[in-house]
Structures are given as C-alpha cells and as structure tokens.
Protein backbone atom coordinates (compact mmCIF):
# COMPACT_ATOMS: atom_id res chain seq x y z
CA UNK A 1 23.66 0.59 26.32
CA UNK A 2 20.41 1.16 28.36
CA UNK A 3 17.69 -1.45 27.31
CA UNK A 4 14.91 1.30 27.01
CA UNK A 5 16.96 3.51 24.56
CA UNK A 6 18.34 0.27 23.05
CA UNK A 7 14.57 -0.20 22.61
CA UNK A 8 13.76 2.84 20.95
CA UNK A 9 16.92 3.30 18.23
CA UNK A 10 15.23 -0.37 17.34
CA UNK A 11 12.17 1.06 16.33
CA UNK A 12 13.72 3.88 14.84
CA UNK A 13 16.18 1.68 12.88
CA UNK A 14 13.05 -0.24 11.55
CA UNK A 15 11.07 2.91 10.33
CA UNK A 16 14.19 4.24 8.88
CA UNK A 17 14.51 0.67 6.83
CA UNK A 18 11.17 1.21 5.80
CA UNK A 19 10.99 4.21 4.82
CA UNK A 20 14.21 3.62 2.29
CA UNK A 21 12.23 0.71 0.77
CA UNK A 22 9.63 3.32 0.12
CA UNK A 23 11.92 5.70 -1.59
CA UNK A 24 13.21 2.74 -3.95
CA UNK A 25 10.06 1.50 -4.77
CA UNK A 26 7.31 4.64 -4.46
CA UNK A 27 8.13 5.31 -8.69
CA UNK A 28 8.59 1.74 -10.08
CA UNK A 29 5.40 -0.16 -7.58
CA UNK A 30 2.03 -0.14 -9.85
CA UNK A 31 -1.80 1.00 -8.29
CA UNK A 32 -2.93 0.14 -5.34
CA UNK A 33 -4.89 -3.09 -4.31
CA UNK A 34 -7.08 -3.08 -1.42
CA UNK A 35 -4.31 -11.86 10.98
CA UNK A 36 0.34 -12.86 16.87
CA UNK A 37 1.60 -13.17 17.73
CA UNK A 38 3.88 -15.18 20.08
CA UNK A 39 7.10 -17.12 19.90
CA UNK A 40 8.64 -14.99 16.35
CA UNK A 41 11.62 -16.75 16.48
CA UNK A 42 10.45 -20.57 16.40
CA UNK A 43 8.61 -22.51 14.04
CA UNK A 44 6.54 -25.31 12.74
CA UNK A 45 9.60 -27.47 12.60
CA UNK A 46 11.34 -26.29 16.10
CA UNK A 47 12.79 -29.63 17.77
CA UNK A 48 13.12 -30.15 21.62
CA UNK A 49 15.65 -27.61 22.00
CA UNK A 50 13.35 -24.60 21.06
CA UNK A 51 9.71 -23.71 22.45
CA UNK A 52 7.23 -24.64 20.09
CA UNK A 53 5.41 -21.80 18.33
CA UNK A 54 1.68 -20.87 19.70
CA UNK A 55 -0.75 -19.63 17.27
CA UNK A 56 -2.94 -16.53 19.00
CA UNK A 57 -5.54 -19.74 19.29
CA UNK A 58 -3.34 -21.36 21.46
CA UNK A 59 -1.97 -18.70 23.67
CA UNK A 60 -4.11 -15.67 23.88
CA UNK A 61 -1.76 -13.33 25.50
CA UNK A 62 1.33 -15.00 23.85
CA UNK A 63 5.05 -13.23 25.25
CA UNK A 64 7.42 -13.18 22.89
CA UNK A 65 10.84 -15.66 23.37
CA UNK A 66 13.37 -14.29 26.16
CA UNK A 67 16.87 -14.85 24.87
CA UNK A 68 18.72 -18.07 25.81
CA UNK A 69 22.08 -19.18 26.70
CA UNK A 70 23.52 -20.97 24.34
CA UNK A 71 24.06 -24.82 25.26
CA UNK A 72 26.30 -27.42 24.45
CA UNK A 73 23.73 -30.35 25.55
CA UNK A 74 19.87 -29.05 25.96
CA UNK A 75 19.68 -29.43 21.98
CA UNK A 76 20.05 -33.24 22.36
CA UNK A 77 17.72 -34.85 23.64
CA UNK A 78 17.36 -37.72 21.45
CA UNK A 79 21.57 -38.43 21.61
CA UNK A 80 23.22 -39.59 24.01
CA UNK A 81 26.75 -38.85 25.60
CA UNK A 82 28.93 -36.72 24.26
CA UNK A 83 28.65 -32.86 23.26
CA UNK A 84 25.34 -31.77 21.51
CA UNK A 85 27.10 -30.73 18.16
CA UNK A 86 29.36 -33.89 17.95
CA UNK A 87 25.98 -36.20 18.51
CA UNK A 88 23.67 -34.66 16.44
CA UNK A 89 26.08 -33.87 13.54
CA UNK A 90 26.94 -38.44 14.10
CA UNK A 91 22.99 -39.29 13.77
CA UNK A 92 22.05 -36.52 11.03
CA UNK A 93 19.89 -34.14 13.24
CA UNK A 94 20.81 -30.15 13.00
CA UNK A 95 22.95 -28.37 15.37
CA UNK A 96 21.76 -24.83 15.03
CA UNK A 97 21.43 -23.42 18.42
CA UNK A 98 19.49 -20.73 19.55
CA UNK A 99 19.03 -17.59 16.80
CA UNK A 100 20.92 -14.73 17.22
CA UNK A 101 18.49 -11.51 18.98
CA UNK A 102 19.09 -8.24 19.08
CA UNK A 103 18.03 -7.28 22.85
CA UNK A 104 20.04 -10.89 23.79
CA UNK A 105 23.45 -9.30 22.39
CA UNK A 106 23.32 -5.92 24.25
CA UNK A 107 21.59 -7.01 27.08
CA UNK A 108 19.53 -10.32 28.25
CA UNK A 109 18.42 -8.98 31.42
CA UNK A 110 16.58 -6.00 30.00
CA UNK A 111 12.71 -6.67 30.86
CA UNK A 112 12.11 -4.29 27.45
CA UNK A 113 11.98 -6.61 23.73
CA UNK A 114 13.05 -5.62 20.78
CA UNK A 115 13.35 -7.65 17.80
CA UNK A 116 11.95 -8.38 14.44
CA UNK A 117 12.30 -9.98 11.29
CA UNK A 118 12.07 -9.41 7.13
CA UNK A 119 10.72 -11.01 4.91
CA UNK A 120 11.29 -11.52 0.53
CA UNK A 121 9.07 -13.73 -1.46
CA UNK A 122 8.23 -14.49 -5.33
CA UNK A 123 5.41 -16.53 -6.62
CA UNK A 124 4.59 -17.11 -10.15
CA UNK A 125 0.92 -16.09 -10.05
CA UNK A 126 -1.43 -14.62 -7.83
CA UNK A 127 -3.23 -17.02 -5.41
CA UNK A 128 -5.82 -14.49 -4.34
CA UNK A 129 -5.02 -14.13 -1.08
CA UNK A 130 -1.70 -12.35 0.03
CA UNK A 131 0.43 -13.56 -2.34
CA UNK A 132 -1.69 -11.10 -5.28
CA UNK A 133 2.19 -10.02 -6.66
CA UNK A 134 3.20 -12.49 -9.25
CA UNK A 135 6.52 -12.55 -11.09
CA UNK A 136 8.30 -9.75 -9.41
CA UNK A 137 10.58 -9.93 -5.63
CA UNK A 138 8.01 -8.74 -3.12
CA UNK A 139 9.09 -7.45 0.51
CA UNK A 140 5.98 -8.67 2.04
CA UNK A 141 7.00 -7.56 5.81
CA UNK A 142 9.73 -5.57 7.63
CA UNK A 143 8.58 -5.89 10.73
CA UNK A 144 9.97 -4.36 14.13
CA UNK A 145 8.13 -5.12 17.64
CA UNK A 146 8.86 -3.36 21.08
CA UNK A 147 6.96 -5.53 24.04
CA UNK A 148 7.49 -5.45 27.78
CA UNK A 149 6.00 -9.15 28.91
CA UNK A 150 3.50 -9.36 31.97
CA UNK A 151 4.93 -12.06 34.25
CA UNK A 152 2.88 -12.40 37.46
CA UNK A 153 3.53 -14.90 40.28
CA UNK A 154 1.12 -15.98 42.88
CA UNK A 155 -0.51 -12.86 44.75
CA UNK A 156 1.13 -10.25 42.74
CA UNK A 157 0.73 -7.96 39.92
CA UNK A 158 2.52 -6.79 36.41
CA UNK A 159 2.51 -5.01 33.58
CA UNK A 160 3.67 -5.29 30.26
CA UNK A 161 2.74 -3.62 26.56
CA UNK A 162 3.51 -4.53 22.67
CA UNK A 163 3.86 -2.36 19.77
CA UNK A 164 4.16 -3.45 16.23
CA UNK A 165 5.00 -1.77 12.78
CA UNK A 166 4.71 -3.45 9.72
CA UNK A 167 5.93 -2.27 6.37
CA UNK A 168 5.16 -4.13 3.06
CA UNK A 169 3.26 -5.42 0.52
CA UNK A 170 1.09 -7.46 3.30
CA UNK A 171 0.71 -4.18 5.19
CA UNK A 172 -2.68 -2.89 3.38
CA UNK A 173 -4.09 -6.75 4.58
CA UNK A 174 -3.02 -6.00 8.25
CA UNK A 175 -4.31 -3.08 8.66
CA UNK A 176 -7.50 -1.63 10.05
CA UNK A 177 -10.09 -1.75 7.50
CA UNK A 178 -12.26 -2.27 9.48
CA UNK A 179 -12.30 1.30 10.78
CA UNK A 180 -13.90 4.22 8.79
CA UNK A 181 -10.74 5.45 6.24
CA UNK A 182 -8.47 7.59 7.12
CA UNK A 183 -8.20 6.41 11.26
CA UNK A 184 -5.67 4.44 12.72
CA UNK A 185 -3.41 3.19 10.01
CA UNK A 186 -6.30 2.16 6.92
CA UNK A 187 -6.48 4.60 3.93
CA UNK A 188 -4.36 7.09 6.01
CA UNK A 189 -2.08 8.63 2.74
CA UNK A 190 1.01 6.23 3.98
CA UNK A 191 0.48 3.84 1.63
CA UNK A 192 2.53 3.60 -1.85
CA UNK A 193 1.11 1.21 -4.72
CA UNK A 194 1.26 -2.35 -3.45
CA UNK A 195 3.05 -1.46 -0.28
CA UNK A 196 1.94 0.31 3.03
CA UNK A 197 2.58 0.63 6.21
CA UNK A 198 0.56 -1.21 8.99
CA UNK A 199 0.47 -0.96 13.31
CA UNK A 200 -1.09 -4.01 14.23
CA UNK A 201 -0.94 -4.36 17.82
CA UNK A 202 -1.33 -1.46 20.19
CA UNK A 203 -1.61 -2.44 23.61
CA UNK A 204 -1.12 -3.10 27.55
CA UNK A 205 -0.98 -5.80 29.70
CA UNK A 206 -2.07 -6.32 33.64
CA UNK A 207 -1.58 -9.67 35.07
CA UNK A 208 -2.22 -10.59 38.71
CA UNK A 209 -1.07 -14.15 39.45
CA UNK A 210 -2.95 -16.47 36.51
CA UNK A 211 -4.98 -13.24 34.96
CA UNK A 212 -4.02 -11.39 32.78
CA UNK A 213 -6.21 -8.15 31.15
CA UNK A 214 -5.28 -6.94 27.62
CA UNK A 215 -6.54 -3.81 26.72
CA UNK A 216 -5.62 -2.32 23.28
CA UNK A 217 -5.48 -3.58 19.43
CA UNK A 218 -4.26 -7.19 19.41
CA UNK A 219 -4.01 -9.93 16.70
CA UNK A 220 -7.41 -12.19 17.18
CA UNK A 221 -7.30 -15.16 19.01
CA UNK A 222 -9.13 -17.39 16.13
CA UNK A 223 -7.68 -19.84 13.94
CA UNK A 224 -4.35 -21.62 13.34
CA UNK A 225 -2.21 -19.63 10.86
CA UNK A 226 -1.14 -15.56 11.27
CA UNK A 227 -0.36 -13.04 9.68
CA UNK A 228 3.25 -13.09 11.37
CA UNK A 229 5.72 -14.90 8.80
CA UNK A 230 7.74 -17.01 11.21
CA UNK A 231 4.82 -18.78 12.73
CA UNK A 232 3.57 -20.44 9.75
CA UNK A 233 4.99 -23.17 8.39
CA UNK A 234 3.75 -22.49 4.58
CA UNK A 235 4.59 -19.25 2.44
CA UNK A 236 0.91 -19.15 1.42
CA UNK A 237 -1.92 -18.56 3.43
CA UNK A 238 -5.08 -21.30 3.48
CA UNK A 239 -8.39 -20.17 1.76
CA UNK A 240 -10.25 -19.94 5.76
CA UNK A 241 -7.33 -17.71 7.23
CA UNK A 242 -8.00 -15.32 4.51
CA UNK A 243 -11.46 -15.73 3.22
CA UNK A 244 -13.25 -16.53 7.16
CA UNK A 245 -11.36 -15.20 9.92
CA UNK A 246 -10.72 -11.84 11.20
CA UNK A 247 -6.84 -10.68 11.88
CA UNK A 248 -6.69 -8.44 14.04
CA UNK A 249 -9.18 -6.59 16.76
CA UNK A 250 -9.62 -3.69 19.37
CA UNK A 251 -10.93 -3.86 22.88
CA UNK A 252 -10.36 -5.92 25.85
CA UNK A 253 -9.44 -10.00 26.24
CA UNK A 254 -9.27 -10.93 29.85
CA UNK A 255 -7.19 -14.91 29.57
CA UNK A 256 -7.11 -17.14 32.43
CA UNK A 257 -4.49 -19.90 33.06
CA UNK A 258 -6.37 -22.72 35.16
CA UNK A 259 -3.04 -24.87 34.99
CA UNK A 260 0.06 -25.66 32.68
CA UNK A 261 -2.32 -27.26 29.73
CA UNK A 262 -6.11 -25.53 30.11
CA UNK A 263 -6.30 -21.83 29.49
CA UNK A 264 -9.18 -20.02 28.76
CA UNK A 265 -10.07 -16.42 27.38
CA UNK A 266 -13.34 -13.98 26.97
CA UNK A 267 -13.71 -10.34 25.72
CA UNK A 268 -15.07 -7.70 24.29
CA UNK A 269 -14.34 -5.91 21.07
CA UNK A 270 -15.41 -3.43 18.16
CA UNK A 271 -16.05 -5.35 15.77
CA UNK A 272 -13.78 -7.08 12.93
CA UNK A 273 -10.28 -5.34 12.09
CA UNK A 274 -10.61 -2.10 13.77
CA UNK A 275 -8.19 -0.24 15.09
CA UNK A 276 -9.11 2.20 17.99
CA UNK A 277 -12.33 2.84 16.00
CA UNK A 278 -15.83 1.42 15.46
CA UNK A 279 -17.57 1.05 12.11
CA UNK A 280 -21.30 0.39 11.54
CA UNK A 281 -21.68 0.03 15.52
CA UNK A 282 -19.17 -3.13 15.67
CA UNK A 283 -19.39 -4.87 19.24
CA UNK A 284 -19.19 -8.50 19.71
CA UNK A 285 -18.12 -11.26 22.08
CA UNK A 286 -14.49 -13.14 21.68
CA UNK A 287 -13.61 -16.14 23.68
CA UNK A 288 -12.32 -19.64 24.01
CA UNK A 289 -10.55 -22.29 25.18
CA UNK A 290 -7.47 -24.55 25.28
CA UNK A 291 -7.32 -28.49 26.40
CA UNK A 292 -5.69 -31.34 26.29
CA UNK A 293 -7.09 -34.36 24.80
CA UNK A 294 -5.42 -37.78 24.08
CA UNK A 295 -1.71 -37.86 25.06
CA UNK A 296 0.41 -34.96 23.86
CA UNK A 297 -2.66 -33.69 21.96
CA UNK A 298 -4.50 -30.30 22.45
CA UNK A 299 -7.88 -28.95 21.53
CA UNK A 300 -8.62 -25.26 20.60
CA UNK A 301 -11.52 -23.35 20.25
CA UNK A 302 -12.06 -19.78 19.00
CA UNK A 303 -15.55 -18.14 18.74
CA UNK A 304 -16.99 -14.50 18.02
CA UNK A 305 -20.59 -13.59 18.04
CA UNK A 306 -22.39 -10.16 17.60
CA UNK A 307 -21.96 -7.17 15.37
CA UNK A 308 -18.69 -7.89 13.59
CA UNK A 309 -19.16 -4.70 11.95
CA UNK A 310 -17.90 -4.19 8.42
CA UNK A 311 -18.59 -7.82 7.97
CA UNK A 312 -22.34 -8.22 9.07
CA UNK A 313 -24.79 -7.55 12.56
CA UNK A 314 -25.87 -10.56 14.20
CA UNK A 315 -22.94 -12.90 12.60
CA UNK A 316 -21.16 -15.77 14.56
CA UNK A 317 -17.55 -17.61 13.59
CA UNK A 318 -15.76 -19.97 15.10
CA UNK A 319 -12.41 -21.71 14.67
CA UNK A 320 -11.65 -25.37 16.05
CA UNK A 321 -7.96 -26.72 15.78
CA UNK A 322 -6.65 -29.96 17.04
CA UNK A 323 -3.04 -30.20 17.01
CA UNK A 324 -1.35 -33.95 17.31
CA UNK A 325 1.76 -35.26 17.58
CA UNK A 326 1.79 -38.46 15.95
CA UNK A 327 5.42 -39.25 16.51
CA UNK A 328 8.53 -36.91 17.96
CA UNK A 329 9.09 -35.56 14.64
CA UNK A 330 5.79 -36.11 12.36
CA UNK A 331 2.61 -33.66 13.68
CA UNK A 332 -0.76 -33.58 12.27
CA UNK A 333 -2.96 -30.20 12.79
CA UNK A 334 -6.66 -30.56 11.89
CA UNK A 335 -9.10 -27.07 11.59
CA UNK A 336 -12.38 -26.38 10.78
CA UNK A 337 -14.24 -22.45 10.61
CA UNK A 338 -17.42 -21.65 10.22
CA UNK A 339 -18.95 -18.09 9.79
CA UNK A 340 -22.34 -17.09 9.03
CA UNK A 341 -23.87 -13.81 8.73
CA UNK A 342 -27.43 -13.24 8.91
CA UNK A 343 -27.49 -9.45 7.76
CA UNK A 344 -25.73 -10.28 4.49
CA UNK A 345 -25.98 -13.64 4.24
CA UNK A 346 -22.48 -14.67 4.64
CA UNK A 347 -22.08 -18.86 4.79
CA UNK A 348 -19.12 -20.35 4.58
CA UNK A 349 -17.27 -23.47 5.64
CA UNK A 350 -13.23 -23.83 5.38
CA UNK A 351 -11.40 -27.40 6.82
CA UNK A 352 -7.78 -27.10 6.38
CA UNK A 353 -5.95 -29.95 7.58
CA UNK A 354 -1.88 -29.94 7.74
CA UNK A 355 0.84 -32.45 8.29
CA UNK A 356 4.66 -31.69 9.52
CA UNK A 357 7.17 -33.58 9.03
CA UNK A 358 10.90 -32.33 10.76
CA UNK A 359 13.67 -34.13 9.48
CA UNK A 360 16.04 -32.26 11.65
CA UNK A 361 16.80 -28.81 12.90
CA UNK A 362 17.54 -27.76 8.48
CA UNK A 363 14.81 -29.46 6.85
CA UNK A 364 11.38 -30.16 6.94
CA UNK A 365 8.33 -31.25 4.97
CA UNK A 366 4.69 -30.35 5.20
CA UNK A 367 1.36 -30.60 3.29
CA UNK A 368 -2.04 -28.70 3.50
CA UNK A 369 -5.10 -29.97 1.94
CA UNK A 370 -8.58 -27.79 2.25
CA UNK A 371 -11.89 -27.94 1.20
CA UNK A 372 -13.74 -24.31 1.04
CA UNK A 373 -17.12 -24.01 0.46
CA UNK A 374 -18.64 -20.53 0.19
CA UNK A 375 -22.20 -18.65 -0.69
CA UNK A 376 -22.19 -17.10 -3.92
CA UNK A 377 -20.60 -13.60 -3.12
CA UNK A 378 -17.52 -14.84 -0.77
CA UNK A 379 -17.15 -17.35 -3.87
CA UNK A 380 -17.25 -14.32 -6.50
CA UNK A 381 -15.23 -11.86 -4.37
CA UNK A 382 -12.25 -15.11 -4.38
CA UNK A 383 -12.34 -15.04 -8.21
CA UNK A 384 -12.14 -11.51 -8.57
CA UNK A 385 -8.81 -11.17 -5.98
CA UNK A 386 -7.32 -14.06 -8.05
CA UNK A 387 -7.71 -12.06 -10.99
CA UNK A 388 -8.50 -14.98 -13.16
CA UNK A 389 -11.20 -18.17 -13.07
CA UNK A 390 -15.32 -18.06 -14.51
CA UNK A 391 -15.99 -15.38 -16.39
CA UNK A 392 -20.01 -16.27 -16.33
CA UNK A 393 -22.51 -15.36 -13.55
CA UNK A 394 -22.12 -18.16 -10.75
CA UNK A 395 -25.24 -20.10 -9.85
CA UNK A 396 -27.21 -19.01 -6.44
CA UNK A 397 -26.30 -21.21 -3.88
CA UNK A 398 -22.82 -22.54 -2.26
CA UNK A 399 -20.29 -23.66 -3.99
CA UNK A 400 -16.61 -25.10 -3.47
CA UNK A 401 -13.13 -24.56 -3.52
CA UNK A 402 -10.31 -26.45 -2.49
CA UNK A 403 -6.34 -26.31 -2.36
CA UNK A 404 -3.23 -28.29 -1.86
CA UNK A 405 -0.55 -27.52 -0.66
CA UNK A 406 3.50 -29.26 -0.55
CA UNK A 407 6.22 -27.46 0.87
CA UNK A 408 9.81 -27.46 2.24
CA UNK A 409 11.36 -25.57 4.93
CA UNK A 410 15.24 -25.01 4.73
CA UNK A 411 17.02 -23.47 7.74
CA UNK A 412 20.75 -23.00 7.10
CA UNK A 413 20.99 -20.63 9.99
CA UNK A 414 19.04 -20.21 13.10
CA UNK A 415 18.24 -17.04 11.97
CA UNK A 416 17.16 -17.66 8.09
CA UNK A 417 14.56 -19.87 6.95
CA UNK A 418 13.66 -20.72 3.28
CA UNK A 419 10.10 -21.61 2.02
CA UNK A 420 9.64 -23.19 -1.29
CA UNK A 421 6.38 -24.77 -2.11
CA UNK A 422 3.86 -25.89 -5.07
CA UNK A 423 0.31 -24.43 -4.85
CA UNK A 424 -2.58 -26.29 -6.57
CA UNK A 425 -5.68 -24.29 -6.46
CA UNK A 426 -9.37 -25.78 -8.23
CA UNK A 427 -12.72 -25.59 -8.39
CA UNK A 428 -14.88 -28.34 -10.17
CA UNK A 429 -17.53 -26.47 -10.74
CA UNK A 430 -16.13 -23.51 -12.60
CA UNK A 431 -13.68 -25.70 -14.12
CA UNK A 432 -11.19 -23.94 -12.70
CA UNK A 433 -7.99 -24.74 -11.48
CA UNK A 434 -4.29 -22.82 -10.95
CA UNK A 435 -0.92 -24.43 -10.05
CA UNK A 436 1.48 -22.05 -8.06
CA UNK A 437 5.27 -22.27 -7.39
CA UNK A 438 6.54 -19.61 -4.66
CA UNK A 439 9.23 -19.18 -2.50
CA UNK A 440 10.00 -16.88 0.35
CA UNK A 441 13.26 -16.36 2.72
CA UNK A 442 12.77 -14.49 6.35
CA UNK A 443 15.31 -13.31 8.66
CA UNK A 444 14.90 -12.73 12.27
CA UNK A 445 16.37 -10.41 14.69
C-alpha cells in the first residue's frame, strides 16, 4: 500500500470513528458547555529505550516519533549480558518494546505519518477544568494526525506539514475560541452536547539546515503540560495550564537549533486561540528559549506579549519550567506562569511543581502540588466551571487556590496506558475544598 493513500484512508478511518461516536451519543449527551505536540507515543515514565517526551516548551517544532526496529538489547541499558527480555524480566524492569504504529506496519520508510490515539476517562466530580463530566464514561479524544516531518541537513532545504482532528468531549476546549463564532472549527454547528469536533494544528514546515519556519495554526509553545493525552503524565490538567496559558495559536514561529541542547524560537501570531482568524485585532509576540543548566538539567522559557485578543490588549505571560533528573529513574519538573492584563485587569500567578517516579517500563508514580493565586474574576470564573464552592460575593483583591495531586501510571502494553489518580482541590479562604478520584485509559496507534 502507497504511504500517501495509506495516509489518507487514516484520516478517513478516524472521521468515520468519530462520526459513529456522534451517532451513539448525539440523543443521550446533555447541553452544551463552553493546549503538541511532539513525541505521542512516549511518556513521562519512558526509560532509556524510548525518546523522552518534549512538551511544545521544549521543542517548538516537535516531529512526531519515526517507527523503530524492534531490539533485543537497546532496552537494557542498566543490565548487563544476556538478551534484553531475559535481563530485565531477572532485575524487575519492563520489557515492553517499542508500541505498535500504524504507518510502521505498512510501511517504515514512508516520509508521510499517520497515527493517533483514543482516549476513555471517568472522574467522580467535576474539577473545573477539562474533566467538567462527572460520573459518566467520557471519550475525551479520538484523535488522528497526518504530518510530513522537515528534516534539513547542513546547506539544504525541506518541507514538511501536520494536520490534526480531534473528536470529544475535550474538543470544544481545543478549539478556536478565540476566533469570532462560526470560523475555523469554534461554534461552527459540529458540535453535539458535551462533545465536538476540534482541528488544532493546521500547518507547514520549511527548514534549511538548523531553521526551521512554521507557518499555520500550531499548539503554543508555553508551558509544561498539553492538551495531547499521551504527553502528560496526570489525567487532570493543573489549575495554570487551564486557567493561564493559551493552547493553541495562528501565525508564524521561526525556531533555531544553535546545538544539540540550546534552541531558541520567536514569532508572530493573532492573538490567543485563533484559528486562521483574528478577534478584537489580536497580534502579539511569541518566543523563547531552551538551556541546559546543572548536569542533565534544562531550563525553559515561554513568553507572549501584545494584544492577546479575546483575553486582553497590552497583556504579557510567561511560562518558566525547569526539568531535573534527580536520579535515572526519579525526575523533578518545577513551573511557574505569570499573566497580567492591563485592559481587563487580569493577574494571576500559578507554580505547579511535579515529581516522577518510574519504577520500570509498567509502573510509575507521580505527584503535583500547586499554588494558584488569581484576581477576583479568574477566581470567580474557576468556581463557576467547577460548578460548586462560595456562594457569596468574593472580596476585591487576589485570592488563592491550590491542588494536589497523586497518581499512578500502569502500562500493560506498549500501546495502552492506565491513569488512576486522587485529586484534592481547596481554597482557605472560601472554605472550600473538593477531593477527586479519576481514571483514564489511552491507546495509541
């Protein structure tokens, strides 16, 4: 089979699926409520034997994985002599191997990516953010990519696009609302109840040597955690990622690769969440940079500044995120945003910090504590998407929130991951607080 039609009966297999989960659920959903992306197929808890995963913040033009030969040594390195499987299986680390791809089984060699993954979650009560579903089995993302990767050596050009569909009950958060309704995919009549349909990345690639140009709608290059359910190692999302950062954007990021460890990055875009649009004249700067610090360590930072459109004129956010590995298997991920808006008066501060422990290649343990502190209306505007908390007038002022986090990541297959965790959400001064189980299960292709 030719890898460009293998390509497209991919992307027609995934609207197909998506459009039967509409049929099943259009009757039964209830009314309607109301950012990647690189390496899908890793994780938080990837050993040695599998590329860890990049955040946008860490790779702004990220390629997604090629498909790998399988190997009976490369997922070793910690045993010695012997086969892989017989080693690790002796001293208790996982012998998974590499997932199984779609494009990899018909044909490696094809410079055109297709793949995807879905993804089934319940929680127990609504956390606000995207998990707003409780007590029913949500599909929060069928999701189907096409991508052509830019590689460019020394003194010569290449090309490469993406295109992503996402169907869902996280689709109506992915898409474009920050375009007028009715363009690009926001308010567009595909919706249905709780689920939609989102397109959140559009675009093409030139690369010339260590540049590359991306020109197009593209998941934003601030923070740690995405929208993308494979790359984060928690089923819920952290009070900044939702309540501070943008998700996606449109317009141009030009990235630079200086060497192997420093990258750097700088565009141009409309505004907040917009999608081939522009809405209350959004144009503003995005840019950054990627170090090393102290041994295996890295430093990241994220910045916009301008009109972020249907957020706020003359506004500025940044994300920092310092990613450590304290030992082979234990990592520690520090991040602090800011955003402040002078046109509406948007202030707000989130620090989420994370630690990751991997067991092995099945099993692994993190936690996420974070301290929030909003104005008054980004305060009032959590409490009403929670559903639940004060019911009196908050004070003026700022005032906090904060979180915690525990979860576990099972991986019985290379291709299926499981995510249970306990949510504690409070806030002192409302006396307010929530405690949330969920769990979620995502399969790649």
């Amino acid at each position: 089979m030719r890898c460009s039609t293998l390509a497209i009966l991919t992307t027609w297999i995934g609207a197909m699926l998506g459009g039967t989960v509409v049929a099943q659920q259009a009757i039964t959903q209830p009314g309607s409520i109301q950012a990647t992306a690189a390496e899908y197929y890793d994780s938080y808890y990837s050993l040695e034997n599998a590329a860890e995963p990049a955040s946008p913040s860490d790779q702004p033009v990220p390629p997604a994985p090629a498909p790998k030969p399988p190997s009976a040594n490369v997922a070793c390195p910690v045993c010695g002599g012997g086969g892989c499987v017989e080693c690790c299986e002796r001293d208790g680390h996982g012998a998974l191997g590499d997932p199984w791809t779609l494009m990899g089984h018909f044909d490696p060699c094809c410079p055109i990516n297709a793949g995807g993954w879905v993804q089934f979650g319940y929680t127990d009560e609504s956390n606000g953010l995207f998990n707003r579903h409780p007590n029913r089995l949500n599909n929060h993302q069928s999701w189907v990519f096409v991508e052509k990767e830019a590689v460019a050596e020394a003194g010569t050009w290449d090309w490469g696009f993406r295109f992503d569909v996402l169907y869902g009950v996280d689709a109506q958060d992915t898409q474009a609302y920050g375009n007028p309704p009715g363009n690009w995919d926001y308010l567009n009549g595909f919706d249905h109840g709780i689920y939609g349909w989102a397109l959140p990345q559009t675009y093409v690639d030139v690369a010339y040597g260590d540049w590359n140009v991306r020109l197009g709608h593209f998941f934003t290059t601030i923070g740690n955690e995405v929208v993308a359910a494979p790359q984060n190692f928690f089923y819920s999302h952290g009070l900044a990622h939702y309540l501070i950062e943008p998700f996606t954007h449109t317009g141009a990021l030009v990235s630079y690769s200086v060497n192997d460890e420093v990258t750097l990055h700088g565009g141009w875009t409309l505004g907040w969440d917009s999608g081939f649009d522009q809405l209350d004249q959004g144009s503003n700067f995005i840019g950054g940079f990627t170090v090393p610090v102290v041994g295996d360590a890295t430093f990241t930072y994220g910045a916009t500044a301008g009109n972020f459109g249907w957020r706020g004129d003359n506004a500025y956010e940044h994300s920092m995120v310092l990613k450590v590995p304290i030992t082979e298997r234990l990592k520690y991920i520090g991040e602090t945003d800011l955003i402040r808006v002078r046109s509406t008066g948007e202030d707000a501060l989130g620090i989420p910090q994370y630690l990751i422990w991997e067991y092995n290649d099945w099993l692994a343990f993190g936690a996420r504590v974070e301290w929030f502190k909003g104005d008054q209306e980004t305060t009032l505007d959590y409490f009403r998407r929670v559903g639940t908390g004060p019911q009196v007038a908050l004070p003026p002022g700022s005032h906090s929130l904060y979180e915690a986090t525990f979860g576990v990541n099972i991986r019985p297959h290379a291709n299926f991951v499981f995510r249970p965790e306990i949510r504690y959400d409070w806030a002192p001064f409302a006396d307010y607080d929530q405690t949330i189980f969920g769990i979620d299960m995502f399969a790649t292709f």
